[in-house]
PDB file of N, CA and C in Angstrom:
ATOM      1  N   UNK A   1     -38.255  98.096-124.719  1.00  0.00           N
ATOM      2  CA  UNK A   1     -38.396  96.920-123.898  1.00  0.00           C
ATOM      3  C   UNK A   1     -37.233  96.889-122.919  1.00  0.00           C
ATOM      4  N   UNK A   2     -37.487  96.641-121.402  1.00  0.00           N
ATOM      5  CA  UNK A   2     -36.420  96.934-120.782  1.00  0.00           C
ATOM      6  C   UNK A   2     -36.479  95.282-120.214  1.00  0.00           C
ATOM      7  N   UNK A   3     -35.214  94.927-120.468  1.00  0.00           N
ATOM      8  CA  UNK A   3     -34.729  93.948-119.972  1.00  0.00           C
ATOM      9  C   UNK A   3     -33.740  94.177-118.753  1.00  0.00           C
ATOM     10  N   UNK A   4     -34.278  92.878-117.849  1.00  0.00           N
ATOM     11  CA  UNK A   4     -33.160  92.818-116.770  1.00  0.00           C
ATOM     12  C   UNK A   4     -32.026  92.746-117.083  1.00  0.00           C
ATOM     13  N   UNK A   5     -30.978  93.364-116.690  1.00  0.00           N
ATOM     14  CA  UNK A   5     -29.411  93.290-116.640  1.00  0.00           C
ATOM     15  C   UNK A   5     -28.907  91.948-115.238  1.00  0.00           C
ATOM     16  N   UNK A   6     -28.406  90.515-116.459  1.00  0.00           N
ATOM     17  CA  UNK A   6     -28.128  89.725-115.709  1.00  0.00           C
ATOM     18  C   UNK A   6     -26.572  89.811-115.269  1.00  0.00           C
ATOM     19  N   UNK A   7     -25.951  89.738-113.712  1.00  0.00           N
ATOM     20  CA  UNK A   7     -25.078  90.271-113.268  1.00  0.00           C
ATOM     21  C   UNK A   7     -24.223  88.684-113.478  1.00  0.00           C
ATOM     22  N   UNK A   8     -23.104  88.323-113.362  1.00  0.00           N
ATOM     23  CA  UNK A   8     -22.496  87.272-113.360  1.00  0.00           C
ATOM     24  C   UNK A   8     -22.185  87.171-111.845  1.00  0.00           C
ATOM     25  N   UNK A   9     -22.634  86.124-111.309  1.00  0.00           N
ATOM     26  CA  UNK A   9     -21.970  84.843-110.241  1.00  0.00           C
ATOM     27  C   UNK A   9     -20.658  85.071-110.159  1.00  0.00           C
ATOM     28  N   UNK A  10     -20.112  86.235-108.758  1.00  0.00           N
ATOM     29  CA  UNK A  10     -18.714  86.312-108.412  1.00  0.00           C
ATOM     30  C   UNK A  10     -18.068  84.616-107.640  1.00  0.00           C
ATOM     31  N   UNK A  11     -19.006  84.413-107.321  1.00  0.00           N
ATOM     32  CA  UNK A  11     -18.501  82.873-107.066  1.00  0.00           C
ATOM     33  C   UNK A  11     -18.322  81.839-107.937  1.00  0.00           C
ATOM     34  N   UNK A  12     -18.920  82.031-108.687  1.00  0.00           N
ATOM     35  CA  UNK A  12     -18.907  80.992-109.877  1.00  0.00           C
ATOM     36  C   UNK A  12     -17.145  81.469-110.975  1.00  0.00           C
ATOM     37  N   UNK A  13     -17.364  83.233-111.091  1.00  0.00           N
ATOM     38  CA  UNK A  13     -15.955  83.232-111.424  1.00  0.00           C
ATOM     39  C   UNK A  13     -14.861  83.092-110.644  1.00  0.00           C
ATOM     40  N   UNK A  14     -15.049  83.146-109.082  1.00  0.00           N
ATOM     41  CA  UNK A  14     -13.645  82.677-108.495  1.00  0.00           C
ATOM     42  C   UNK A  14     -13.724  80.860-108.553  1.00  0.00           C
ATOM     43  N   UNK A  15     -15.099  80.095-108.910  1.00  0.00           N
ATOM     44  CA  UNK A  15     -14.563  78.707-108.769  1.00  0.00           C
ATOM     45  C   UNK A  15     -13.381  78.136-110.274  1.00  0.00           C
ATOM     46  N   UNK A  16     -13.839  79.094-111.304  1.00  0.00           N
ATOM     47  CA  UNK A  16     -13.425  79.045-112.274  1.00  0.00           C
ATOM     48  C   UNK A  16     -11.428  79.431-112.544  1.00  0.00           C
ATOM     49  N   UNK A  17     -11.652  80.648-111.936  1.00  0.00           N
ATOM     50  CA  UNK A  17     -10.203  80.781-111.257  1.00  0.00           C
ATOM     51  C   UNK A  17      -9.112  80.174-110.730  1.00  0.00           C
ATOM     52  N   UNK A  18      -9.785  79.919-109.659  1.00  0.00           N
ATOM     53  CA  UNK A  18      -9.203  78.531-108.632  1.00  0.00           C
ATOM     54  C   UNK A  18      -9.052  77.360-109.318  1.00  0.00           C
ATOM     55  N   UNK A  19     -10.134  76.573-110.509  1.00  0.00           N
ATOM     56  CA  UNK A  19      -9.602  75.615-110.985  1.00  0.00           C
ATOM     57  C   UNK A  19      -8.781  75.522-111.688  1.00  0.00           C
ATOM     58  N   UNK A  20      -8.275  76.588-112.311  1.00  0.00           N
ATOM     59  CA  UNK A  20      -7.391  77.025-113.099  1.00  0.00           C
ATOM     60  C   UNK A  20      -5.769  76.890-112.554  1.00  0.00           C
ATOM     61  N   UNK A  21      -6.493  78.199-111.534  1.00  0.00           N
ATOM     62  CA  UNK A  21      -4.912  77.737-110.300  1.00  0.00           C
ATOM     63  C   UNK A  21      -4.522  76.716-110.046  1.00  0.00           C
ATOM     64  N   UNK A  22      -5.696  75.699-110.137  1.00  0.00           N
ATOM     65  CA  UNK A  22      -4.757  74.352-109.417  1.00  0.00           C
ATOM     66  C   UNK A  22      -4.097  73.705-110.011  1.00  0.00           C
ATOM     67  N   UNK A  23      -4.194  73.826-111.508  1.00  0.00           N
ATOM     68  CA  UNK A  23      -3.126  73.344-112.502  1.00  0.00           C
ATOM     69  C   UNK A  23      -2.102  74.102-112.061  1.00  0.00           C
ATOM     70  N   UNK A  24      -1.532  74.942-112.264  1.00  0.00           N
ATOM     71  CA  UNK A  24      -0.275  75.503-112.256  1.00  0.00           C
ATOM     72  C   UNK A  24       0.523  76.348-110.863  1.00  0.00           C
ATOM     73  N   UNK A  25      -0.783  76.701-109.858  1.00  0.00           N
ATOM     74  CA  UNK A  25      -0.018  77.461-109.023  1.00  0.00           C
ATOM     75  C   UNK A  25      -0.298  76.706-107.481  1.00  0.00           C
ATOM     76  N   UNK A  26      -1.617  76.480-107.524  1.00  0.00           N
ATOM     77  CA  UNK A  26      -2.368  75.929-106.258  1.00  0.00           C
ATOM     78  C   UNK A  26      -2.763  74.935-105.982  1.00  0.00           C
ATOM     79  N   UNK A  27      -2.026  73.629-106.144  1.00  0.00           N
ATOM     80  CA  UNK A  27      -2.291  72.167-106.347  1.00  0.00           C
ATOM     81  C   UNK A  27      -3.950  71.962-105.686  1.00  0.00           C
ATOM     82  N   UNK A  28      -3.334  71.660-104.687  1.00  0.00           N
ATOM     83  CA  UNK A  28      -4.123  71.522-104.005  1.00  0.00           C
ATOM     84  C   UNK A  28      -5.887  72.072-103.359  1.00  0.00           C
ATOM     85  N   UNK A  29      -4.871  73.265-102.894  1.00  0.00           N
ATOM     86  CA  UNK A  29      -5.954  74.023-102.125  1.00  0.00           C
ATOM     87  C   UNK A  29      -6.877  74.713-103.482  1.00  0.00           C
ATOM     88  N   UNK A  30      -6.355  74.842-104.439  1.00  0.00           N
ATOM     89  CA  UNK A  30      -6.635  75.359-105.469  1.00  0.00           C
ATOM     90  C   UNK A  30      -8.094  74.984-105.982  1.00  0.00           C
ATOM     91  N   UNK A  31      -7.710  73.360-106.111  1.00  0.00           N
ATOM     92  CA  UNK A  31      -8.815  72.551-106.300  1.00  0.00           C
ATOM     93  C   UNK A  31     -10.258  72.808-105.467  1.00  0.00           C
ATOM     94  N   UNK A  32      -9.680  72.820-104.317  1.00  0.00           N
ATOM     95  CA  UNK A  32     -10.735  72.396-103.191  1.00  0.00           C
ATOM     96  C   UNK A  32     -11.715  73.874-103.238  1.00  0.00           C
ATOM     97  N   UNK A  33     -11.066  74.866-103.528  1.00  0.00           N
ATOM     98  CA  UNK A  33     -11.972  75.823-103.408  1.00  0.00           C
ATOM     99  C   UNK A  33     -12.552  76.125-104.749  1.00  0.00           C
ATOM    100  N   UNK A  34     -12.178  75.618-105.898  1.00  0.00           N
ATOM    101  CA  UNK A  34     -12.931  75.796-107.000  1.00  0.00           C
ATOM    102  C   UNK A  34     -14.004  74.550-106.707  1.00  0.00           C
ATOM    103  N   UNK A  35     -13.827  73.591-106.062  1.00  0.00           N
ATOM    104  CA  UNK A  35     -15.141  72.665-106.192  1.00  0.00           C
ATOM    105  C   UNK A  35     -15.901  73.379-104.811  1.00  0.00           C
ATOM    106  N   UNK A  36     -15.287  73.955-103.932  1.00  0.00           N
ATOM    107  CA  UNK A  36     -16.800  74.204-103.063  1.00  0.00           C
ATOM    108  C   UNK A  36     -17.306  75.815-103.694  1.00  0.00           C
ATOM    109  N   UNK A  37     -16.236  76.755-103.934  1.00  0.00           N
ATOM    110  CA  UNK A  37     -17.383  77.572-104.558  1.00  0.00           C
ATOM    111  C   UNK A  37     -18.254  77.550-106.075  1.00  0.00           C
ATOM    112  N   UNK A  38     -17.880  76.633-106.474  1.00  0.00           N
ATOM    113  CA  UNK A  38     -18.740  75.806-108.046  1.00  0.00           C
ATOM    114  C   UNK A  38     -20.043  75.092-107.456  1.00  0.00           C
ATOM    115  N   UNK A  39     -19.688  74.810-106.225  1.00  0.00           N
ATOM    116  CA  UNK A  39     -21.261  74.115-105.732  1.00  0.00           C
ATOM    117  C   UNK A  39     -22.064  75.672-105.046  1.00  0.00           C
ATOM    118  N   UNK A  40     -21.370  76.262-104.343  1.00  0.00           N
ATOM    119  CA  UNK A  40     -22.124  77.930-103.676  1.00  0.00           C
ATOM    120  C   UNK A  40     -22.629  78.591-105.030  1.00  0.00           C
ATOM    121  N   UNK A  41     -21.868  78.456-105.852  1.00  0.00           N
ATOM    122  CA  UNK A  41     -22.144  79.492-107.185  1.00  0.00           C
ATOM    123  C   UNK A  41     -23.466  78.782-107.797  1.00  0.00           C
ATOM    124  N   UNK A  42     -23.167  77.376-108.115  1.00  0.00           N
ATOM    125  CA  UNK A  42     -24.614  77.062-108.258  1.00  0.00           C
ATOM    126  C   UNK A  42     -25.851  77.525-108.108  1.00  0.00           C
ATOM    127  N   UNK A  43     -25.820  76.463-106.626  1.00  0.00           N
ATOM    128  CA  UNK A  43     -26.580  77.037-105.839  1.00  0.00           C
ATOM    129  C   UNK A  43     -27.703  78.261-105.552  1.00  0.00           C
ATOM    130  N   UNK A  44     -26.429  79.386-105.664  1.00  0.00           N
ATOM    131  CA  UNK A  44     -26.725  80.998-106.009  1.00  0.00           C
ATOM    132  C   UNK A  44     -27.697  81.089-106.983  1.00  0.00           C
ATOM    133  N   UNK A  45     -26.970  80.565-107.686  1.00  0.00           N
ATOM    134  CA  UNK A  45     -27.745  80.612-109.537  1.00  0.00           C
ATOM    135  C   UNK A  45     -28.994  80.396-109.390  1.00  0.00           C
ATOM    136  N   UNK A  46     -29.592  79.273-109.075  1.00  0.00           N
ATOM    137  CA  UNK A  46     -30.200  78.436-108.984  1.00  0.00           C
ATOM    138  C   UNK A  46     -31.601  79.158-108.209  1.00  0.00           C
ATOM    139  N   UNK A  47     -31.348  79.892-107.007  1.00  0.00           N
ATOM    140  CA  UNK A  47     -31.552  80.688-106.191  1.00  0.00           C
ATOM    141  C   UNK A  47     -32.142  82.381-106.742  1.00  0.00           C
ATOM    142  N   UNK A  48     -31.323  82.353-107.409  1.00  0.00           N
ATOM    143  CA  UNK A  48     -31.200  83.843-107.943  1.00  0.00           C
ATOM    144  C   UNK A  48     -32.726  84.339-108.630  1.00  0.00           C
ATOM    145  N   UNK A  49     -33.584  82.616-109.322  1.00  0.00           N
ATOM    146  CA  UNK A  49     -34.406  83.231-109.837  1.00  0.00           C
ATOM    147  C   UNK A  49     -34.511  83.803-111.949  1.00  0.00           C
ATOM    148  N   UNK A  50     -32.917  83.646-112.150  1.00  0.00           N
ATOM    149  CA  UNK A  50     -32.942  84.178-113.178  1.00  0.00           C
ATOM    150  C   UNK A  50     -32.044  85.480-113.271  1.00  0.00           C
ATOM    151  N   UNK A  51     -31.739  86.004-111.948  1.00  0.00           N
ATOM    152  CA  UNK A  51     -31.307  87.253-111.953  1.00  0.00           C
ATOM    153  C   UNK A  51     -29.672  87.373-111.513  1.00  0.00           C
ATOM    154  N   UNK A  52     -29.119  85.560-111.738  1.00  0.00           N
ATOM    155  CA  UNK A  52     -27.565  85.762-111.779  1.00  0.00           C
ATOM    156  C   UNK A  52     -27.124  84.712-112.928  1.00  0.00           C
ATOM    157  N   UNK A  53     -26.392  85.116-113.332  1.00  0.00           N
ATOM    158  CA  UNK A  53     -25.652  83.911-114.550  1.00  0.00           C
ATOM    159  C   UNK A  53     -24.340  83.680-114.131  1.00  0.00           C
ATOM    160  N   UNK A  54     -23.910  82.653-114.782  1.00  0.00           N
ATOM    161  CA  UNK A  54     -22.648  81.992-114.848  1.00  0.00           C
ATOM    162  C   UNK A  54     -22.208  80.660-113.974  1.00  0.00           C
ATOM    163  N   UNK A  55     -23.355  79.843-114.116  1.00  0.00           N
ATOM    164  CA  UNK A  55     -23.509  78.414-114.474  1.00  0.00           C
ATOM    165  C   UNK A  55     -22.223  77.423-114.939  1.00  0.00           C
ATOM    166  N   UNK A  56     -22.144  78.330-116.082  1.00  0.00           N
ATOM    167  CA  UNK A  56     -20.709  77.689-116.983  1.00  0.00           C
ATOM    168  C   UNK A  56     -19.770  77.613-116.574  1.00  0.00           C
ATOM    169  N   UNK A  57     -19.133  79.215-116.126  1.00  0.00           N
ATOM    170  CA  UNK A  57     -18.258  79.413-115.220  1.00  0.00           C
ATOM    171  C   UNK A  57     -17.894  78.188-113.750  1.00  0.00           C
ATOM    172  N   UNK A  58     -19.669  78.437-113.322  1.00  0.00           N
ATOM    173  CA  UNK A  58     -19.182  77.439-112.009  1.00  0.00           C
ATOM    174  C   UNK A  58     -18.940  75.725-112.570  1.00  0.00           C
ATOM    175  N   UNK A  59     -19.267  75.268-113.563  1.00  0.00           N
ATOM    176  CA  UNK A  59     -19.347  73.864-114.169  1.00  0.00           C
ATOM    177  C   UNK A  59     -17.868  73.669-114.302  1.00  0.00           C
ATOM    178  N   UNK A  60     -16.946  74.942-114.784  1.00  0.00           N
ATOM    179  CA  UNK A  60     -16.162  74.709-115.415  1.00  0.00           C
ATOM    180  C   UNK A  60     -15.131  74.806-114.221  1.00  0.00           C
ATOM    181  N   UNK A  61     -14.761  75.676-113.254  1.00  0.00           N
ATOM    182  CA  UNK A  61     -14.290  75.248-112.039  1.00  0.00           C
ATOM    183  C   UNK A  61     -14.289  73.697-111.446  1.00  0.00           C
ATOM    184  N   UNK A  62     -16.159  73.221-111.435  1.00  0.00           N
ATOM    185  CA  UNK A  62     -16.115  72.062-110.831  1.00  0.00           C
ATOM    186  C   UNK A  62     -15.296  70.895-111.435  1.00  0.00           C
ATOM    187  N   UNK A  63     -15.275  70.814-112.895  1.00  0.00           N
ATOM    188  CA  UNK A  63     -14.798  70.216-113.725  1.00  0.00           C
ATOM    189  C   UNK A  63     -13.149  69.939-112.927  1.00  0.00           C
ATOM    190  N   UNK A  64     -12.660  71.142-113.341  1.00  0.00           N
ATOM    191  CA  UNK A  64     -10.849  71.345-112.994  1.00  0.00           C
ATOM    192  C   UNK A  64     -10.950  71.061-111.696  1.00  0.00           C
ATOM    193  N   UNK A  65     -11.388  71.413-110.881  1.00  0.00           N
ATOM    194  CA  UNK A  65     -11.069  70.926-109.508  1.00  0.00           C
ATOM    195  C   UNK A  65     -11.278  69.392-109.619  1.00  0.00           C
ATOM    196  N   UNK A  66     -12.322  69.036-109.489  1.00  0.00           N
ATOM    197  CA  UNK A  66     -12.291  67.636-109.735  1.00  0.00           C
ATOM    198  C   UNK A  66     -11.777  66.575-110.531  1.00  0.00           C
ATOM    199  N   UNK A  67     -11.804  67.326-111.543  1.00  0.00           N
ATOM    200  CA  UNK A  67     -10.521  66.360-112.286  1.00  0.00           C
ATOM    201  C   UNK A  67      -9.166  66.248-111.571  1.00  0.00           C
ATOM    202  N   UNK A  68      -8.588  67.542-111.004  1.00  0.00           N
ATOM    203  CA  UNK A  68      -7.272  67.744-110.548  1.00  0.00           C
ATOM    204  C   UNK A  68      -7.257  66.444-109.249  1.00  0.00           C
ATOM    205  N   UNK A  69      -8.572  66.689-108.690  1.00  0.00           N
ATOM    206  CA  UNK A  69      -8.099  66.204-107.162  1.00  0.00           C
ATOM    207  C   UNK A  69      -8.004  64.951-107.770  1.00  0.00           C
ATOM    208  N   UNK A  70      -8.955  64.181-108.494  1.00  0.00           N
ATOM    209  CA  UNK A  70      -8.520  62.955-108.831  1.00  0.00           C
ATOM    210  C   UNK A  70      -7.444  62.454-109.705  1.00  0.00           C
ATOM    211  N   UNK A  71      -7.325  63.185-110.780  1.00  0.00           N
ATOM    212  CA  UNK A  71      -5.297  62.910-111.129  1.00  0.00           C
ATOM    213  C   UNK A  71      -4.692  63.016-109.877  1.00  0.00           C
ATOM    214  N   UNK A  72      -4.909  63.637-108.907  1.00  0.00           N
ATOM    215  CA  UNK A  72      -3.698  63.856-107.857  1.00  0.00           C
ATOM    216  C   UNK A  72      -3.666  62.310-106.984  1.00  0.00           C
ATOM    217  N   UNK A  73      -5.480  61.857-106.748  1.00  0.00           N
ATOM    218  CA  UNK A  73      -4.922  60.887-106.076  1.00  0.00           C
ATOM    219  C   UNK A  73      -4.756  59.453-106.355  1.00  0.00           C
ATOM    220  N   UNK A  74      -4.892  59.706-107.902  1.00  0.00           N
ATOM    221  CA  UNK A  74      -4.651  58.502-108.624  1.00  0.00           C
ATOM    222  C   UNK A  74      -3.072  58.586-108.450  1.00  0.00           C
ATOM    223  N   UNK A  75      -2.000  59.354-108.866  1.00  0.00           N
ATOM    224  CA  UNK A  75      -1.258  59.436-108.656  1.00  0.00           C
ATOM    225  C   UNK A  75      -0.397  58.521-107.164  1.00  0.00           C
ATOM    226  N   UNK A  76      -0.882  59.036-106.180  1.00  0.00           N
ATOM    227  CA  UNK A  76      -0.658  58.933-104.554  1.00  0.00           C
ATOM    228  C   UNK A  76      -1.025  57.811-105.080  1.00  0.00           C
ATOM    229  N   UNK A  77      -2.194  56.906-105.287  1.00  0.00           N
ATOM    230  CA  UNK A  77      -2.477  55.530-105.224  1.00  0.00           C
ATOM    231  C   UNK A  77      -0.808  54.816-105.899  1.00  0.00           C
ATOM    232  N   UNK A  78      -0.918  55.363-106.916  1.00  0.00           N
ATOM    233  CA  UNK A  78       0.339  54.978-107.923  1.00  0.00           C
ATOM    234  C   UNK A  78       1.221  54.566-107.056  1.00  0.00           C
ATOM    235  N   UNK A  79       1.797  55.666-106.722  1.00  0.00           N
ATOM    236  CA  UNK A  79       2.595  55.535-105.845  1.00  0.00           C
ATOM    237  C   UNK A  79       2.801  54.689-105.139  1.00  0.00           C
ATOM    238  N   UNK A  80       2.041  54.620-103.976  1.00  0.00           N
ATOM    239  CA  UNK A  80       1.632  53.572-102.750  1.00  0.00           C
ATOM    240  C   UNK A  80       1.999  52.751-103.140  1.00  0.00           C
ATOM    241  N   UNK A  81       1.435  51.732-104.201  1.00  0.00           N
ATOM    242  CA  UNK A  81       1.065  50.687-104.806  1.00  0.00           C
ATOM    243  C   UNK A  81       2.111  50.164-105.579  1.00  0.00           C
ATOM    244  N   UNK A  82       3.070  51.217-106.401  1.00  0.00           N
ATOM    245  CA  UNK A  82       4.297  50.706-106.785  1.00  0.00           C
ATOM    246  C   UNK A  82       5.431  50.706-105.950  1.00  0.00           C
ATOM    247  N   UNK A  83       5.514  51.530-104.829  1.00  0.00           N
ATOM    248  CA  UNK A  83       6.881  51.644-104.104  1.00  0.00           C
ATOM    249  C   UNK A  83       6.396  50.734-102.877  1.00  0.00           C
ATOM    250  N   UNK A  84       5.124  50.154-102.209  1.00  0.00           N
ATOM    251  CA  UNK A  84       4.434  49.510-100.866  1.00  0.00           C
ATOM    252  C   UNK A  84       5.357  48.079-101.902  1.00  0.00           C
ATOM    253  N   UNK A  85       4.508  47.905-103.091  1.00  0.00           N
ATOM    254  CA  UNK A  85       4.918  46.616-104.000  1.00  0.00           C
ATOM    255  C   UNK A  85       6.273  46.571-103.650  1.00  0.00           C
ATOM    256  N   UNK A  86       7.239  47.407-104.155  1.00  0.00           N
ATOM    257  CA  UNK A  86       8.562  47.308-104.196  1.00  0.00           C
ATOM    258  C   UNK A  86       8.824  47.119-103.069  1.00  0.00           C
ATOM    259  N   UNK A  87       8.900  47.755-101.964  1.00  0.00           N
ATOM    260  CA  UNK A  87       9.405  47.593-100.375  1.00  0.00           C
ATOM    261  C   UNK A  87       8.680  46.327 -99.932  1.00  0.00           C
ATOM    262  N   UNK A  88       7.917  45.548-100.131  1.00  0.00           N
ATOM    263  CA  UNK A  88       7.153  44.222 -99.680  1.00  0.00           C
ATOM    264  C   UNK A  88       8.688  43.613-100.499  1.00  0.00           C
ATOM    265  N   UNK A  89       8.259  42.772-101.921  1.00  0.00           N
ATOM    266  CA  UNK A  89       9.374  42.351-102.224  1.00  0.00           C
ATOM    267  C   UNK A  89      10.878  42.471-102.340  1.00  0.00           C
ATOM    268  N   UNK A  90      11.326  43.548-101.673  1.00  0.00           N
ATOM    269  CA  UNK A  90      12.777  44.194-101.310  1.00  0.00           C
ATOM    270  C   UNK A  90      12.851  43.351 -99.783  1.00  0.00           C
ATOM    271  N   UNK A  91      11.863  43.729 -98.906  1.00  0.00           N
ATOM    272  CA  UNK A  91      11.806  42.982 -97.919  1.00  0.00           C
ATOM    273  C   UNK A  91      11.801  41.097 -97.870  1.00  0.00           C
ATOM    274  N   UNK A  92      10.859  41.004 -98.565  1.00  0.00           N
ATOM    275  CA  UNK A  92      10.824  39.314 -99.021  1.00  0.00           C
ATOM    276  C   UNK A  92      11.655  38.287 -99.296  1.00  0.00           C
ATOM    277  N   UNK A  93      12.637  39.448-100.430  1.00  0.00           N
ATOM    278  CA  UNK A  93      13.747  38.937-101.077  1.00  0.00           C
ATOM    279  C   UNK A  93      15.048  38.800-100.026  1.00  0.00           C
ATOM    280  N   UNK A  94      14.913  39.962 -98.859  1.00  0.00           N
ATOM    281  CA  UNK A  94      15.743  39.951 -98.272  1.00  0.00           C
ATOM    282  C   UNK A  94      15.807  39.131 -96.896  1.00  0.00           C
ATOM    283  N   UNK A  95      14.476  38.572 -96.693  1.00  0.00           N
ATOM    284  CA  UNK A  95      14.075  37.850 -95.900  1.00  0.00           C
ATOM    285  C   UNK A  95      15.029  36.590 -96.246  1.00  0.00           C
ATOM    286  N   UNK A  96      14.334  36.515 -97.666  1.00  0.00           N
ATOM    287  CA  UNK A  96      14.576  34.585 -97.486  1.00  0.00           C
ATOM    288  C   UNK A  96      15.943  34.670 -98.043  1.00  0.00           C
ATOM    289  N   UNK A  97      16.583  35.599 -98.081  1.00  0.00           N
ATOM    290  CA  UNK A  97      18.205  35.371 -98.576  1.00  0.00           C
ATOM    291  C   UNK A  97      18.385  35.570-100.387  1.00  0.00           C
ATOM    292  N   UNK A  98      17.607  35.846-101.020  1.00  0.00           N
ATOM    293  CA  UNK A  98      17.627  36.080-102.436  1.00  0.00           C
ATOM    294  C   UNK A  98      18.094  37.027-102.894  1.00  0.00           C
ATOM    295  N   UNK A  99      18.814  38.270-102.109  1.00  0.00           N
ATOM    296  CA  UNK A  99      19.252  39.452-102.870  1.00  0.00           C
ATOM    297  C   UNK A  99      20.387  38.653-102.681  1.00  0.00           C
TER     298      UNK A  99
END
C-alpha cells in the first residue's frame, strides 16, 4: 500500500521558530512574523489538500506571537497608565502648592 509522503509546512515551522524567538531574542519583530507566517502556513495547509502537515506547528507560533504581542502591550498600557497617573498628580500637587 503506498501511501503519500506528507511533507511538513516550512512556514508553519518558521512561524513556530519565530515565536519562540520572540521570547528571548526577537521581541518584537519576532512575534509579528510568527503570527503572519502561522496564518500563510495555515492557509497552505488548508490548501494543500492533505498533502502538507504542520497545523500544530503553525497554531503554536500563532499562540507565542500573540500572546507575546499582548504581554508586551499590556505592559506599555502599564506603563502609560502608572507613570501618565504619576506625572498628572506630580503636576497637580505641584500646581496647587502641596509638594
Amino acid at each position: 500500500m503506498n501511501t503519500p509522503v506528507r511533507q511538513t509546512c516550512s512556514t508553519a515551522t518558521i512561524s513556530l521558530i519565530f515565536g519562540i524567538l520572540s521570547w528571548f531574542a526577537l521581541p518584537i519583530i519576532g512575534a509579528i512574523v510568527a503570527i503572519i507566517c502561522g496564518h500563510m502556513a495555515r492557509t497552505e495547509i488548508k490548501r494543500s489538500q492533505g498533502a502538507l502537515e504542520g497545523d500544530g506547528l503553525a497554531v503554536g507560533g500563532l499562540i507565542l506571537g500573540y500572546v507575546h504581542l499582548a504581554i508586551f502591550f499590556l505592559i506599555i498600557m502599564v506603563i502609560f497608565v502608572f507613570l501618565g497617573g504619576l506625572a498628572f498628580f506630580a503636576a497637580f500637587a505641584h500646581h496647587t502648592g502641596h509638594m
